[in-house]
PDB file of N, CA and C in Angstrom:
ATOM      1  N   UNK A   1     138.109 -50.381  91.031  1.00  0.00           N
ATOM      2  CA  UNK A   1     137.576 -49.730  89.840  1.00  0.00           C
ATOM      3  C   UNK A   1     137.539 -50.714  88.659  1.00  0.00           C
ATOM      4  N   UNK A   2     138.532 -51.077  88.372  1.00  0.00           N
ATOM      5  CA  UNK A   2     138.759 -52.413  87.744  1.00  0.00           C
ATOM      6  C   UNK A   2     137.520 -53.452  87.481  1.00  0.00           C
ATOM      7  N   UNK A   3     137.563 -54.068  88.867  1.00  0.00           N
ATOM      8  CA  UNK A   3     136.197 -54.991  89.010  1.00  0.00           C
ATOM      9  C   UNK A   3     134.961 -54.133  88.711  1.00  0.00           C
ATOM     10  N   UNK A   4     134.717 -52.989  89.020  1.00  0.00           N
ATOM     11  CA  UNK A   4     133.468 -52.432  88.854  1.00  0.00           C
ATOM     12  C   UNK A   4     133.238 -52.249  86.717  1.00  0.00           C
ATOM     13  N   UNK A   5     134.358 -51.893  86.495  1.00  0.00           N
ATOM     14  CA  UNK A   5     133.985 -51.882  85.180  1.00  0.00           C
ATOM     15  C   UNK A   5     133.877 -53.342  84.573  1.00  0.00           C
ATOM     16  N   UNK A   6     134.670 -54.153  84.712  1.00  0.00           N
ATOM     17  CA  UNK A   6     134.642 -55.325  84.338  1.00  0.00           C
ATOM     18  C   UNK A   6     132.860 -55.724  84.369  1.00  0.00           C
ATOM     19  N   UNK A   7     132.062 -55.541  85.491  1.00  0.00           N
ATOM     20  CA  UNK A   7     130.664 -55.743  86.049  1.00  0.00           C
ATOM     21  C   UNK A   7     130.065 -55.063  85.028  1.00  0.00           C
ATOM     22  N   UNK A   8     130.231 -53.810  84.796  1.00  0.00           N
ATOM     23  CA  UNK A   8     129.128 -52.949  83.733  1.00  0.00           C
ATOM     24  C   UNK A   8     129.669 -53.277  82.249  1.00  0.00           C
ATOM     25  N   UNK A   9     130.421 -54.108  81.667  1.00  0.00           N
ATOM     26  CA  UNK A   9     131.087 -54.626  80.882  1.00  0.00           C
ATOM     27  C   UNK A   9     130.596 -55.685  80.329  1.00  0.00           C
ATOM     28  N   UNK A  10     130.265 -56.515  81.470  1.00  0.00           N
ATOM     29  CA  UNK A  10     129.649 -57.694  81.318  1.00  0.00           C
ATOM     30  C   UNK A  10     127.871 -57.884  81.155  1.00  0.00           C
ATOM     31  N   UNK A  11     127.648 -56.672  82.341  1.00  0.00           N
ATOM     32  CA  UNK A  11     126.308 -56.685  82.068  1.00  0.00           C
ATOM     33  C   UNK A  11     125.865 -56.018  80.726  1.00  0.00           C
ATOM     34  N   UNK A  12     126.799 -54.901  79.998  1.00  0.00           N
ATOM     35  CA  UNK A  12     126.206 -54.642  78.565  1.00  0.00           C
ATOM     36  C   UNK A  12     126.266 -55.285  77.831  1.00  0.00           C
ATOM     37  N   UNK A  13     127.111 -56.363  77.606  1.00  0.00           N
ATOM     38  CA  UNK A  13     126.945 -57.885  76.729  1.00  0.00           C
ATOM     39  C   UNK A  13     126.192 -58.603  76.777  1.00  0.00           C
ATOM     40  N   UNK A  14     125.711 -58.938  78.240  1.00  0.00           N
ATOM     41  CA  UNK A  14     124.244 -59.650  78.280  1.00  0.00           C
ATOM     42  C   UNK A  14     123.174 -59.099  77.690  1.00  0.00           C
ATOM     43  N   UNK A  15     123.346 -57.703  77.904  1.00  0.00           N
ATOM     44  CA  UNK A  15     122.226 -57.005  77.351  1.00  0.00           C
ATOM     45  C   UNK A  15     122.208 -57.197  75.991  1.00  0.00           C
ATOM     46  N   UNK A  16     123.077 -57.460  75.032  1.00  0.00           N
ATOM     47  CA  UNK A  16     123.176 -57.739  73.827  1.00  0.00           C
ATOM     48  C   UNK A  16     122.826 -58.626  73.224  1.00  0.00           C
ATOM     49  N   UNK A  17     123.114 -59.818  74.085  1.00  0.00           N
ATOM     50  CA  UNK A  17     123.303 -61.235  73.461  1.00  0.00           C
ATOM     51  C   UNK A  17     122.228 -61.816  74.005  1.00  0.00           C
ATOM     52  N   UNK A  18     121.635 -61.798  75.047  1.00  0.00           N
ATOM     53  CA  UNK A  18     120.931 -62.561  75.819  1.00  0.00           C
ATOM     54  C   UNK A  18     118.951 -61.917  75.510  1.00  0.00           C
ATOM     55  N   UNK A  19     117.798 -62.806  75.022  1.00  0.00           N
ATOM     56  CA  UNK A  19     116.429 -62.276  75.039  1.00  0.00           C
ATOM     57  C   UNK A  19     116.325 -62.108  75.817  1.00  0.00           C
ATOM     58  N   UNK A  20     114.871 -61.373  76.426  1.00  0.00           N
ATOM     59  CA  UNK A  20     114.221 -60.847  77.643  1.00  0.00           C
ATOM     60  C   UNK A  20     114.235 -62.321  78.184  1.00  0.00           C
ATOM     61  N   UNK A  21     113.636 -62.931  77.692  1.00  0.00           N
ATOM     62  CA  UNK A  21     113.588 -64.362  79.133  1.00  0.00           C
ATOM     63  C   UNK A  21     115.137 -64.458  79.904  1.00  0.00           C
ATOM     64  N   UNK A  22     116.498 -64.586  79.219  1.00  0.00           N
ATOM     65  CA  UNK A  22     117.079 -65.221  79.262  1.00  0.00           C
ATOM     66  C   UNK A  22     117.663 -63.939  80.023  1.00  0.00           C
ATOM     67  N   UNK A  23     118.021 -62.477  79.798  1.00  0.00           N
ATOM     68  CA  UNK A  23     118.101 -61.724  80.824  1.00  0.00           C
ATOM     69  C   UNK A  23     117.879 -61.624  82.641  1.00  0.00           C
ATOM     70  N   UNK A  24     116.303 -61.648  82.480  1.00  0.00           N
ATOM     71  CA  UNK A  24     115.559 -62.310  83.431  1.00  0.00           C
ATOM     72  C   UNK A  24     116.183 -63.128  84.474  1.00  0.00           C
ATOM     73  N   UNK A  25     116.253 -64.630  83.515  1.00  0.00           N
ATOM     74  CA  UNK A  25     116.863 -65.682  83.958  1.00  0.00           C
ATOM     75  C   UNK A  25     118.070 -65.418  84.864  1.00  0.00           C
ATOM     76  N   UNK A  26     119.161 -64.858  83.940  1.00  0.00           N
ATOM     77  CA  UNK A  26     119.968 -64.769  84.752  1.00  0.00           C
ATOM     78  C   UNK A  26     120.212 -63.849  85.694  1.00  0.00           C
ATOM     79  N   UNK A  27     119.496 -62.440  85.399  1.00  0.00           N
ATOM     80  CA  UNK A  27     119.753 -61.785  86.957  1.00  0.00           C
ATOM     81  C   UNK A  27     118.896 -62.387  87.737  1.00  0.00           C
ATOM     82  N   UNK A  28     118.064 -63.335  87.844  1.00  0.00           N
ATOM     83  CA  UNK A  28     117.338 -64.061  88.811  1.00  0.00           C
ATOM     84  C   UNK A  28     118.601 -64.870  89.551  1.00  0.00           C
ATOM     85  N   UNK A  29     119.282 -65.719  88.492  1.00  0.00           N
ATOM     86  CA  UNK A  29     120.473 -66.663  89.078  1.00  0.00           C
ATOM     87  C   UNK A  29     121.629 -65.783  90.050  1.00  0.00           C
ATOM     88  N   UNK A  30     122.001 -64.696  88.920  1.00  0.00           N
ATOM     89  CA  UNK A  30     123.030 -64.319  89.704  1.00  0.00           C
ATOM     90  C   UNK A  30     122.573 -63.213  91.155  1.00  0.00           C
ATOM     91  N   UNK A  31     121.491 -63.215  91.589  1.00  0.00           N
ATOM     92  CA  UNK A  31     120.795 -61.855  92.768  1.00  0.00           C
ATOM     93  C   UNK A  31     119.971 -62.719  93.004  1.00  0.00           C
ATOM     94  N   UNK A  32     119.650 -63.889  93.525  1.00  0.00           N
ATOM     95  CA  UNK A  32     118.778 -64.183  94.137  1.00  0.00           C
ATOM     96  C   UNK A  32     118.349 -63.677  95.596  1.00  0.00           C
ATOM     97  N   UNK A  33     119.200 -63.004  96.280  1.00  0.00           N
ATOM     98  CA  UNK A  33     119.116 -62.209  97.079  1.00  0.00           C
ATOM     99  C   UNK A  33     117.819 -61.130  96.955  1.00  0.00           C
ATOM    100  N   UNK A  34     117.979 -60.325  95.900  1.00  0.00           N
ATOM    101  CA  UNK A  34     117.358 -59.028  95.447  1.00  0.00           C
ATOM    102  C   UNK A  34     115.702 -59.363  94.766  1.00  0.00           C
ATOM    103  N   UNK A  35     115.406 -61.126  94.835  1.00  0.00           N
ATOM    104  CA  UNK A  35     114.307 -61.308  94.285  1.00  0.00           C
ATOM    105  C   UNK A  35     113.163 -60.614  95.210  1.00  0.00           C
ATOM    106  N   UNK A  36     112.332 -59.658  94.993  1.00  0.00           N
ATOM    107  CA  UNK A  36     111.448 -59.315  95.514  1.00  0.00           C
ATOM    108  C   UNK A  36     111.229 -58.151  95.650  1.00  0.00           C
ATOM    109  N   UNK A  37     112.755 -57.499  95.796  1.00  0.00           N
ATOM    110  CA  UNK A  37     112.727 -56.355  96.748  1.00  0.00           C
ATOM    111  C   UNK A  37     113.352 -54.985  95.877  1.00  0.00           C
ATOM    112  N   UNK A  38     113.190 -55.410  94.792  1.00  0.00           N
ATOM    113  CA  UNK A  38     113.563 -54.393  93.787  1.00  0.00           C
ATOM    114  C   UNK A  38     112.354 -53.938  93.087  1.00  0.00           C
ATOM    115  N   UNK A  39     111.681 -52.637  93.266  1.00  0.00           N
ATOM    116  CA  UNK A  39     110.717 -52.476  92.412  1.00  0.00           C
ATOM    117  C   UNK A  39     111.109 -52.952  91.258  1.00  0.00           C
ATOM    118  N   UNK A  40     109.744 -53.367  90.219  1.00  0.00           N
ATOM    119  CA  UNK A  40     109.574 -53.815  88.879  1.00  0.00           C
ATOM    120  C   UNK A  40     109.701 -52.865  88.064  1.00  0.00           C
ATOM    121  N   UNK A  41     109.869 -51.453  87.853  1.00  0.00           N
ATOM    122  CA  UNK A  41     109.916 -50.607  86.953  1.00  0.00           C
ATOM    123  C   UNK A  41     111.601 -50.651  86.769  1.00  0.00           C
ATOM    124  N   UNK A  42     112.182 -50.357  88.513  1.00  0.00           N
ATOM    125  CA  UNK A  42     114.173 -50.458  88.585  1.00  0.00           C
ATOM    126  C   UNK A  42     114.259 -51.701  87.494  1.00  0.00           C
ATOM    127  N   UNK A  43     113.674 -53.046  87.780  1.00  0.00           N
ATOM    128  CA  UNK A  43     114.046 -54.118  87.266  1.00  0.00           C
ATOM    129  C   UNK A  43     114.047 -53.921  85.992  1.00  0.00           C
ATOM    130  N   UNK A  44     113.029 -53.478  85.069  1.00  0.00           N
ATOM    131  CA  UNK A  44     112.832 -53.555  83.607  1.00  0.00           C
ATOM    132  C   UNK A  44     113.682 -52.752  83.592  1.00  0.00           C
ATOM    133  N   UNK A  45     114.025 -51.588  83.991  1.00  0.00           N
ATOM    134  CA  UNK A  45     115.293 -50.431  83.143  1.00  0.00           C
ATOM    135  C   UNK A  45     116.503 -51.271  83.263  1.00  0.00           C
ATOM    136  N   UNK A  46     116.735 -51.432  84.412  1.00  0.00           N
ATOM    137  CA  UNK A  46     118.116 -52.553  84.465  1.00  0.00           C
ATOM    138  C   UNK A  46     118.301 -54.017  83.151  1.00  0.00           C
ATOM    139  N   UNK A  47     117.317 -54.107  83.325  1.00  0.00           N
ATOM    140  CA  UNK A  47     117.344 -55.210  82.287  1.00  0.00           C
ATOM    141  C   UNK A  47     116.602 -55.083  80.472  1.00  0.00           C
ATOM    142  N   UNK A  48     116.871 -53.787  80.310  1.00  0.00           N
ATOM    143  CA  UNK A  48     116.237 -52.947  79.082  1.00  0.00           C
ATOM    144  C   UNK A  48     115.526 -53.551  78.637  1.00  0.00           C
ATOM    145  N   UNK A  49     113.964 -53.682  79.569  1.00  0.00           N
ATOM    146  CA  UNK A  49     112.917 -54.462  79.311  1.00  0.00           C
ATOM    147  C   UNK A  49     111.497 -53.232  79.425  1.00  0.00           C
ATOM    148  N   UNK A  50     110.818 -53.101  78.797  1.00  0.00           N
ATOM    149  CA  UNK A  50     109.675 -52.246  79.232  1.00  0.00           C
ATOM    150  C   UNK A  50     109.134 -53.045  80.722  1.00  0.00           C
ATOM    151  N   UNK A  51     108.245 -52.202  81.454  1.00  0.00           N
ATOM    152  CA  UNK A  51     107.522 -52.906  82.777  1.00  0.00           C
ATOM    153  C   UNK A  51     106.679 -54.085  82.202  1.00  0.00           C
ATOM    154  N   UNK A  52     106.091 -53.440  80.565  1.00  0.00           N
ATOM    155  CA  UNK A  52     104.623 -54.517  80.928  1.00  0.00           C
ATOM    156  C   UNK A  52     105.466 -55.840  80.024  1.00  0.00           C
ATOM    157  N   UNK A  53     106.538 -55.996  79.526  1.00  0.00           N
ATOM    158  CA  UNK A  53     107.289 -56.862  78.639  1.00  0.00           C
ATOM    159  C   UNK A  53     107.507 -57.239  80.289  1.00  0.00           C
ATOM    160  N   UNK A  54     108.336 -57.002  81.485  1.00  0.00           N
ATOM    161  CA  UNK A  54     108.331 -57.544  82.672  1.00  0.00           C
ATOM    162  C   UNK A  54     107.474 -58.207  83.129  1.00  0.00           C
ATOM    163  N   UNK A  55     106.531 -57.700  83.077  1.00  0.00           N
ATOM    164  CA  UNK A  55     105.254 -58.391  83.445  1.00  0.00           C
ATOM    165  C   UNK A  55     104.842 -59.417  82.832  1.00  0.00           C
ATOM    166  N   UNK A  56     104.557 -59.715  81.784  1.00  0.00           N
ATOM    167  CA  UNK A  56     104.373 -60.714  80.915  1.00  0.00           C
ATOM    168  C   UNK A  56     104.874 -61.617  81.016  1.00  0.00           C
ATOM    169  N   UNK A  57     106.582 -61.714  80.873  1.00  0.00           N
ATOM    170  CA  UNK A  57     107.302 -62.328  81.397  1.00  0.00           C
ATOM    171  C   UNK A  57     107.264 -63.447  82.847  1.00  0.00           C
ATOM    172  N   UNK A  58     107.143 -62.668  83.668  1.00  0.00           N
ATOM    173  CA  UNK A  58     107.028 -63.044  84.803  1.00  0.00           C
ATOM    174  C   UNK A  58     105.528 -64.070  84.855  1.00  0.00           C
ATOM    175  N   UNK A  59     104.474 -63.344  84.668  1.00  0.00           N
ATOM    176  CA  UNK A  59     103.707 -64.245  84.507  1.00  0.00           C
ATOM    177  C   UNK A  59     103.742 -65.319  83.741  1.00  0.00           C
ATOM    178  N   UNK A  60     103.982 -65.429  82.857  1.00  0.00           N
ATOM    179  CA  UNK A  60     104.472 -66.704  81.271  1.00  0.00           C
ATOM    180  C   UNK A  60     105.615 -67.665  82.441  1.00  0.00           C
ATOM    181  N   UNK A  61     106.238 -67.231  82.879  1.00  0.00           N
ATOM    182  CA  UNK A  61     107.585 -68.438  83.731  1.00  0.00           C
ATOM    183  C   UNK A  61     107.421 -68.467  84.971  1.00  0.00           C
ATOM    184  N   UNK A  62     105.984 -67.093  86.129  1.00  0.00           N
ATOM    185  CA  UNK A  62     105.734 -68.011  87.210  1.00  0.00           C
ATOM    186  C   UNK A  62     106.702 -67.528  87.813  1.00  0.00           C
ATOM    187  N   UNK A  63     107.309 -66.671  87.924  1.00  0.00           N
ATOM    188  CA  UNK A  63     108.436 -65.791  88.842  1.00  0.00           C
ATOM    189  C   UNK A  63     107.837 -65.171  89.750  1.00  0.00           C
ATOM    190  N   UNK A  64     108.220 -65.263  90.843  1.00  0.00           N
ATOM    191  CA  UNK A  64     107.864 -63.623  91.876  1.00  0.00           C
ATOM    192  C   UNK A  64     109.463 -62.958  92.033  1.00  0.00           C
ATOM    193  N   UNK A  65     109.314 -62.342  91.088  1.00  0.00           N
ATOM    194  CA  UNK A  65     110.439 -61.315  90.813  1.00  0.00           C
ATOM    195  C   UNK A  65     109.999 -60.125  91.234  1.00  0.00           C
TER     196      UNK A  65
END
């Protein structure tokens, strides 16, 4: 339980501190596993990004996220 909060802890700080690119960025780094296979709408809510701010994104840095 511990570790799990510690995780949603951390990820609401990123969410704070970190721009949409740099969000991005790093759940790209840390899930490279999950690149692909996560619809893009899950992705933008997870990363409190609208879809088409996702989109943009992705296209501008060339991701297949």
């Amino acid at each position: 339980l511990m570790k799990l909060m510690s995780e949603v802890m951390a990820h609401t700080i990123t969410l704070h501190l970190l721009d949409a690119p740099g969000r991005l960025a790093r759940f790209q780094r840390k899930h490279p596993e999950l690149s692909g296979r996560i619809p893009k709408k899950e992705l933008a809510a997870y990363l409190n990004l609208t879809p088409e701010t996702l989109s943009r994104l992705k296209q501008r840095l060339g991701n297949i996220t």
